[in-house]
N, C-alpha and C. Protein backbone atom coordinates (compact mmCIF):
# COMPACT_ATOMS: atom_id res chain seq x y z
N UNK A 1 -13.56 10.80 3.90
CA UNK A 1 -12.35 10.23 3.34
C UNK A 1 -11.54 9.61 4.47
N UNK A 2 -11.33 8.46 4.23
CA UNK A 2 -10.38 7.49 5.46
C UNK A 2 -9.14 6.63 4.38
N UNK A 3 -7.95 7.27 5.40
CA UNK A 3 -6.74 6.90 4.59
C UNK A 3 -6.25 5.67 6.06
N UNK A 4 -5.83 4.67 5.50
CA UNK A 4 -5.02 3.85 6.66
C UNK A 4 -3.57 3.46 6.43
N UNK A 5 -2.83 3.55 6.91
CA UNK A 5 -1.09 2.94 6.96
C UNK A 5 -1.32 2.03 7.05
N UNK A 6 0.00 1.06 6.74
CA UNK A 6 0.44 -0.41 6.86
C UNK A 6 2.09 -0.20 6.36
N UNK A 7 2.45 0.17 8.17
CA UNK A 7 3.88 -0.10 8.15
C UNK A 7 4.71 -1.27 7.62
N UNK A 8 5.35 -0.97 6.44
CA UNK A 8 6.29 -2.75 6.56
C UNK A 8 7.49 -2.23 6.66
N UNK A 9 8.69 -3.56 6.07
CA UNK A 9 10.03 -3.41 6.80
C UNK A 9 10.37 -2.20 5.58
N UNK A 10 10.39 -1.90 4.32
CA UNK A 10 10.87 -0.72 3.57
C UNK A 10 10.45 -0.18 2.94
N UNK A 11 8.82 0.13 3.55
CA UNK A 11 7.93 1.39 2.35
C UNK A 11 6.65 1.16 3.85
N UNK A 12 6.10 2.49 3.24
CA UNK A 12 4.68 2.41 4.21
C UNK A 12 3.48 2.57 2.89
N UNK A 13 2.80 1.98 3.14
CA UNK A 13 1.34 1.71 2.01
C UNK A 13 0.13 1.81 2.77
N UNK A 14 -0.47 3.15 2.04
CA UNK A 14 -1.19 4.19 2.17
C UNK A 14 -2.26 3.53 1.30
N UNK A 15 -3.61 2.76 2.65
CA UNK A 15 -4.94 3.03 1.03
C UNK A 15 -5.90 3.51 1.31
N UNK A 16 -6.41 4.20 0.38
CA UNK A 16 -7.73 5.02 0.09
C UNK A 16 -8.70 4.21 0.60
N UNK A 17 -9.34 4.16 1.73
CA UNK A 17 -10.86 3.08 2.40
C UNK A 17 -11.81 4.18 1.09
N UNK A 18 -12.01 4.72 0.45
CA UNK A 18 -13.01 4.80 -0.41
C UNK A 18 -13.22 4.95 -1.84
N UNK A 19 -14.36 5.01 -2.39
CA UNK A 19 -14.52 4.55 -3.95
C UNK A 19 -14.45 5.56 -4.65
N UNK A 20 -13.84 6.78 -4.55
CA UNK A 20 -13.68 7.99 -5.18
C UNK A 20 -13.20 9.31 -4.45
N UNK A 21 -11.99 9.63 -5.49
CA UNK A 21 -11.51 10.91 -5.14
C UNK A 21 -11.89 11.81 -6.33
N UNK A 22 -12.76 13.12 -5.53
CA UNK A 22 -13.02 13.66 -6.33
C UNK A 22 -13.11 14.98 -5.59
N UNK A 23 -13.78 16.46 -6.28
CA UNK A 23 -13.83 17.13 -6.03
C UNK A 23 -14.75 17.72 -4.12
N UNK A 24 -14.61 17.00 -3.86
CA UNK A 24 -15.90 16.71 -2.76
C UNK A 24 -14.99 16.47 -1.10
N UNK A 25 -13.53 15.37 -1.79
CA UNK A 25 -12.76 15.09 -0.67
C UNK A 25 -11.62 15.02 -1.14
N UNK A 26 -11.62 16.11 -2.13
CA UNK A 26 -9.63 15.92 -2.22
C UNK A 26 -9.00 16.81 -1.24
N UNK A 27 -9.37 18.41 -0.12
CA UNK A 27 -8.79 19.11 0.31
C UNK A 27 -8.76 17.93 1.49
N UNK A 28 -9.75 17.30 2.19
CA UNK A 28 -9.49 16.27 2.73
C UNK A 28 -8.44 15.55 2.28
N UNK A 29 -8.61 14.48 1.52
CA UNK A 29 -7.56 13.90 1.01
C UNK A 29 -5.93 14.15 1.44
N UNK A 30 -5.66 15.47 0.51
CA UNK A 30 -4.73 16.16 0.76
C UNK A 30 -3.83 16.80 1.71
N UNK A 31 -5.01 16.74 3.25
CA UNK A 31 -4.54 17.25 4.15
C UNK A 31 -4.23 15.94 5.26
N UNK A 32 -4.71 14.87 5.00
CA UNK A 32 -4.54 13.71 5.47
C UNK A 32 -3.41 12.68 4.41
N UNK A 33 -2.90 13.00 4.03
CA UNK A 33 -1.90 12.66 3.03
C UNK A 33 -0.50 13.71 3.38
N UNK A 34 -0.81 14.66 3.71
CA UNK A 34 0.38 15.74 4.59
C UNK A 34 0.77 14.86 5.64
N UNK A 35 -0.44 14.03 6.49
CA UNK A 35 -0.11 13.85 8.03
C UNK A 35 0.80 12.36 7.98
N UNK A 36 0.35 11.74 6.69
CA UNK A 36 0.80 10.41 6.89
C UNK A 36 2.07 10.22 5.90
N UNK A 37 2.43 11.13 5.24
CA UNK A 37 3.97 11.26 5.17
C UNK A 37 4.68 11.90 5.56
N UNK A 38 4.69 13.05 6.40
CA UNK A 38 5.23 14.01 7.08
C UNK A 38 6.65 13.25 7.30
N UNK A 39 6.38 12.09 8.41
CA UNK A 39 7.49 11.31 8.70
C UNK A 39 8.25 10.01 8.16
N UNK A 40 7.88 10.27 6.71
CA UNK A 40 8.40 9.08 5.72
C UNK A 40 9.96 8.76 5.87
N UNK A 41 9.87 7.44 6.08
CA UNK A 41 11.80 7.44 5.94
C UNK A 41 11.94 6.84 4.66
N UNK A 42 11.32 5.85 4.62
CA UNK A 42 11.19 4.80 2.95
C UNK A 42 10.11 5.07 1.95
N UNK A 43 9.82 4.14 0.98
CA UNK A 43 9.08 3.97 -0.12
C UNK A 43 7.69 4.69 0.88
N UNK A 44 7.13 5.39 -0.25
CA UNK A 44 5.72 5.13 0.27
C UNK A 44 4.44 5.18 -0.90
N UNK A 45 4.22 3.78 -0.66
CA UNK A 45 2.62 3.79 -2.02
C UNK A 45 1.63 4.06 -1.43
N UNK A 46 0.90 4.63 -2.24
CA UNK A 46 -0.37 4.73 -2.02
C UNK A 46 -1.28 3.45 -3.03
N UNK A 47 -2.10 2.84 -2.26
CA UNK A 47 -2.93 1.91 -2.67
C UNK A 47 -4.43 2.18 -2.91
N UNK A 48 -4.50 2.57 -4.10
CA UNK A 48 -5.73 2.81 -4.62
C UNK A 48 -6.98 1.69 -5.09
N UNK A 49 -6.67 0.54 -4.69
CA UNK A 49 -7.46 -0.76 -4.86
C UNK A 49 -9.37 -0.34 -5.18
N UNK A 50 -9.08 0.30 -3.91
CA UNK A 50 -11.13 0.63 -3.75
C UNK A 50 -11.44 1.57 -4.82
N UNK A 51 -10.62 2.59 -5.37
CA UNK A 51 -10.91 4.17 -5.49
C UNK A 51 -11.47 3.63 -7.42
N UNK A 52 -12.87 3.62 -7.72
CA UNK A 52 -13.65 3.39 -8.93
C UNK A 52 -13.72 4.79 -9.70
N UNK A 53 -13.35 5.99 -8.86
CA UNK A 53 -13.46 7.00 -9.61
C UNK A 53 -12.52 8.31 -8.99
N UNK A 54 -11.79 8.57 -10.33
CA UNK A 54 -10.95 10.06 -9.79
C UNK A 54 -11.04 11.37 -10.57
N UNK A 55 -11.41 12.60 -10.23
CA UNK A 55 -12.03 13.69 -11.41
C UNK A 55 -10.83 14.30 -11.56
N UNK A 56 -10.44 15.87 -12.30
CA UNK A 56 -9.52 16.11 -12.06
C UNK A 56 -9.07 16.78 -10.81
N UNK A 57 -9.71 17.21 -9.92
CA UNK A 57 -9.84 17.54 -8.44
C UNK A 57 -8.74 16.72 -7.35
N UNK A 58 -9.37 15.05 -7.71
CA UNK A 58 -8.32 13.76 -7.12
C UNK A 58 -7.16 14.09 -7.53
N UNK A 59 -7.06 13.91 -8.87
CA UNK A 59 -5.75 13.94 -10.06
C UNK A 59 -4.87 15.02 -9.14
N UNK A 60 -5.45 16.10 -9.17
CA UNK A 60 -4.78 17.46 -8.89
C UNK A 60 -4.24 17.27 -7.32
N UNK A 61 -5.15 16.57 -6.20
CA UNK A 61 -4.64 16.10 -4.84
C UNK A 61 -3.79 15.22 -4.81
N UNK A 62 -3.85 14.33 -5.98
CA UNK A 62 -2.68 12.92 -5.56
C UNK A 62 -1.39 13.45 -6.13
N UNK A 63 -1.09 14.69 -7.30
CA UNK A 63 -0.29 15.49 -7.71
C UNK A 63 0.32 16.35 -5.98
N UNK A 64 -0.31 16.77 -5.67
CA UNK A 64 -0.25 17.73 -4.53
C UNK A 64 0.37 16.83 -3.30
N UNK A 65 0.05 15.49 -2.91
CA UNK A 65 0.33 14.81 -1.90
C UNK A 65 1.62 14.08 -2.42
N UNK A 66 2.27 14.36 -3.76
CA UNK A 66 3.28 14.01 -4.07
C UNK A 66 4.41 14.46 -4.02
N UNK A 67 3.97 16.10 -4.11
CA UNK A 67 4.70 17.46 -3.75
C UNK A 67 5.20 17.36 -2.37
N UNK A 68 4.39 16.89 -1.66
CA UNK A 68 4.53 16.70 -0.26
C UNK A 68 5.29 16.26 0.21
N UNK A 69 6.01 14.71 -0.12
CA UNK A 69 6.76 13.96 -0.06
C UNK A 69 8.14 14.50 0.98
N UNK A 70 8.81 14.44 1.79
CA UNK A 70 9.93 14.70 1.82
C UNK A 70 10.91 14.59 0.99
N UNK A 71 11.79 15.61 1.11
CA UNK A 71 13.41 15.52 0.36
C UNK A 71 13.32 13.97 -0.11
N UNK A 72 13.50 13.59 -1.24
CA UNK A 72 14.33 12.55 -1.67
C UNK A 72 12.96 11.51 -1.84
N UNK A 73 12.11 11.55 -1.03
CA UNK A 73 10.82 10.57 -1.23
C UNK A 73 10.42 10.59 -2.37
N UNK A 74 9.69 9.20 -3.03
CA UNK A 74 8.39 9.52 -4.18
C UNK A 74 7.67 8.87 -3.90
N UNK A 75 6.18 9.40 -4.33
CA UNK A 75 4.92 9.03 -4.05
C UNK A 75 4.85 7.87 -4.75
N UNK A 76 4.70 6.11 -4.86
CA UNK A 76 4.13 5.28 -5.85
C UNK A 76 2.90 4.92 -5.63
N UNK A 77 2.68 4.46 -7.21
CA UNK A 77 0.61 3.99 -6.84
C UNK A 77 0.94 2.67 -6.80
N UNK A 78 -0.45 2.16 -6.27
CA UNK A 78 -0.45 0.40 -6.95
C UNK A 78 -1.98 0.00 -6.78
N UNK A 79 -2.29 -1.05 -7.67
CA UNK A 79 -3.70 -1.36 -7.89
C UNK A 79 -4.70 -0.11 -8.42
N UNK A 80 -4.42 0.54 -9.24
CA UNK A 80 -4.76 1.15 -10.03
C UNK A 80 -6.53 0.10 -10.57
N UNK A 81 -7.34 0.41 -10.25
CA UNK A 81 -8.51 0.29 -10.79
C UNK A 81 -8.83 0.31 -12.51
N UNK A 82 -9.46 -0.03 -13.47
CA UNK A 82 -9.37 0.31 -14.88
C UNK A 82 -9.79 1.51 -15.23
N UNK A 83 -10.23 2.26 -14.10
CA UNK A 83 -11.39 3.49 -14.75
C UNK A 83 -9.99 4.50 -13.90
N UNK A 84 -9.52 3.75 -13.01
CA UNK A 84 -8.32 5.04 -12.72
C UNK A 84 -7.32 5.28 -13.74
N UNK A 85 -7.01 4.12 -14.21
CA UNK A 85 -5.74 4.22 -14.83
C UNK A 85 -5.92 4.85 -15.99
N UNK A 86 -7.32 4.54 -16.59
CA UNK A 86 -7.24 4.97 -17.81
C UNK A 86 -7.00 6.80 -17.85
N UNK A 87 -7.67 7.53 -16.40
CA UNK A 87 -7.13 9.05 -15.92
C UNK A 87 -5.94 8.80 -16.49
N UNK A 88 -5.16 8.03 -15.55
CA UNK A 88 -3.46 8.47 -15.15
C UNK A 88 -2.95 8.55 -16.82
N UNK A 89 -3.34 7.33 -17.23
CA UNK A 89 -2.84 7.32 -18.96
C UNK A 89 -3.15 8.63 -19.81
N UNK A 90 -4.61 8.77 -19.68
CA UNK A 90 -4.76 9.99 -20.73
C UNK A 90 -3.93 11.35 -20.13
N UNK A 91 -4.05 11.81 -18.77
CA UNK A 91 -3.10 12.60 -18.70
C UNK A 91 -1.90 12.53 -18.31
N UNK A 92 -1.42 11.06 -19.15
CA UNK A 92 0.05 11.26 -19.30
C UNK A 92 0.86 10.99 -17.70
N UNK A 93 -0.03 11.23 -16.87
CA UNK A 93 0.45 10.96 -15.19
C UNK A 93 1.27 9.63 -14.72
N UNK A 94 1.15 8.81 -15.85
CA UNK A 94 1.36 7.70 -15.87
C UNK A 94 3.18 8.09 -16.43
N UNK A 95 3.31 8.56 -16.69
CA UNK A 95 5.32 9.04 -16.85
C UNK A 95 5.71 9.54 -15.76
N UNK A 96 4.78 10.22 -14.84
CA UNK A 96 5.21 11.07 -13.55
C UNK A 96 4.99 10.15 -12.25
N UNK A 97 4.72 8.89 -12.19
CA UNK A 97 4.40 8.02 -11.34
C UNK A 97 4.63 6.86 -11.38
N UNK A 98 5.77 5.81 -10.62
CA UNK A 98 5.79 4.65 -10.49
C UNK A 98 4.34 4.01 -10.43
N UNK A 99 4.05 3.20 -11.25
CA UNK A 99 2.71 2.43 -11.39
C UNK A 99 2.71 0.82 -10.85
N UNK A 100 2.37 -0.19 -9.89
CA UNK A 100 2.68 -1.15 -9.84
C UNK A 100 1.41 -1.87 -9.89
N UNK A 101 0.94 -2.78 -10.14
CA UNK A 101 -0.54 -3.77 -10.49
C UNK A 101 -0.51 -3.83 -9.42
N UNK A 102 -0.14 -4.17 -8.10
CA UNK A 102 -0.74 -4.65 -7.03
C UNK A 102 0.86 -3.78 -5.76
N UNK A 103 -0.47 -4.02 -4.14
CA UNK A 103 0.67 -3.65 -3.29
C UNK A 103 1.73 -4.36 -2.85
N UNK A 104 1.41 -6.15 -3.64
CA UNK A 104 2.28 -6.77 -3.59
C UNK A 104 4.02 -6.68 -4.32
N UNK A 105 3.12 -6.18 -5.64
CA UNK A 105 4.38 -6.07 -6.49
C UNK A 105 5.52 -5.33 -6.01
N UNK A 106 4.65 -3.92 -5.59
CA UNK A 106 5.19 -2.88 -5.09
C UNK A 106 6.24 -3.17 -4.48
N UNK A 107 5.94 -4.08 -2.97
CA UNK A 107 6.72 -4.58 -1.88
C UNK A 107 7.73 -5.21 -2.68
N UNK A 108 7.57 -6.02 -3.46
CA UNK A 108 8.74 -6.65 -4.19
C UNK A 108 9.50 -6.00 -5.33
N UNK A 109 9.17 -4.51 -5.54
CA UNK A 109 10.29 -4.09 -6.18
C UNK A 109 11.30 -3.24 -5.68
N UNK A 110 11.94 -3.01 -6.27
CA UNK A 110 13.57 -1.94 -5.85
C UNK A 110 13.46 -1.00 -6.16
N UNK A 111 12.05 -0.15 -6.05
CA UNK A 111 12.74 1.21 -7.52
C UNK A 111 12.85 2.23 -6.19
């Protein structure tokens, strides 16, 4: 599991370099998702562009790396894949998570 930053001027965007979170590399995941918000000052998305598959294992880590967050932070997604989203939708995750189509959008919104 390889997570990379991309500092900008008011969020840091976090993406998954691989095609599935699942039961296999979510304690990974999870513990590399501790390291790269630890020191969040702004927004921070995570960019799921690559990720074709998430079990409930992922679900349960990207829940967990949200927990993480500092005081006042929230975790957002963006580029949600069709086979991800349709996860986030059926369990409803999709009310508990800013969702944006792309990391562009992201950058261009206010929330």
């Amino acid at each position: 599991m390889k997570l990379t930053t991309d500092s900008r001027e008011t969020l840091d965007v976090i993406t998954v370099e691989a095609n599935r979170i699942d039961a296999a590399v979510a304690i990974q995941f999870k513990d590399q998702m501790r390291e790269a918000v630890v020191d969040a000052d702004g927004r921070v998305v995570l960019n799921l562009a690559r990720v074709d598959f998430i079990d409930s294992s992922g679900l349960g880590a990207i829940v967990a790396a949200m927990k993480l967050m500092p005081d006042g932070r929230k975790l957002e997604l963006a580029a949600l894949t069709p086979t991800v989203d349709k996860v986030f939708r059926m369990t409803r995750m999709d009310s508990i998570f800013a969702i944006h189509d792309s990391v562009e959008s992201a950058t261009q919104s206010a929330i």
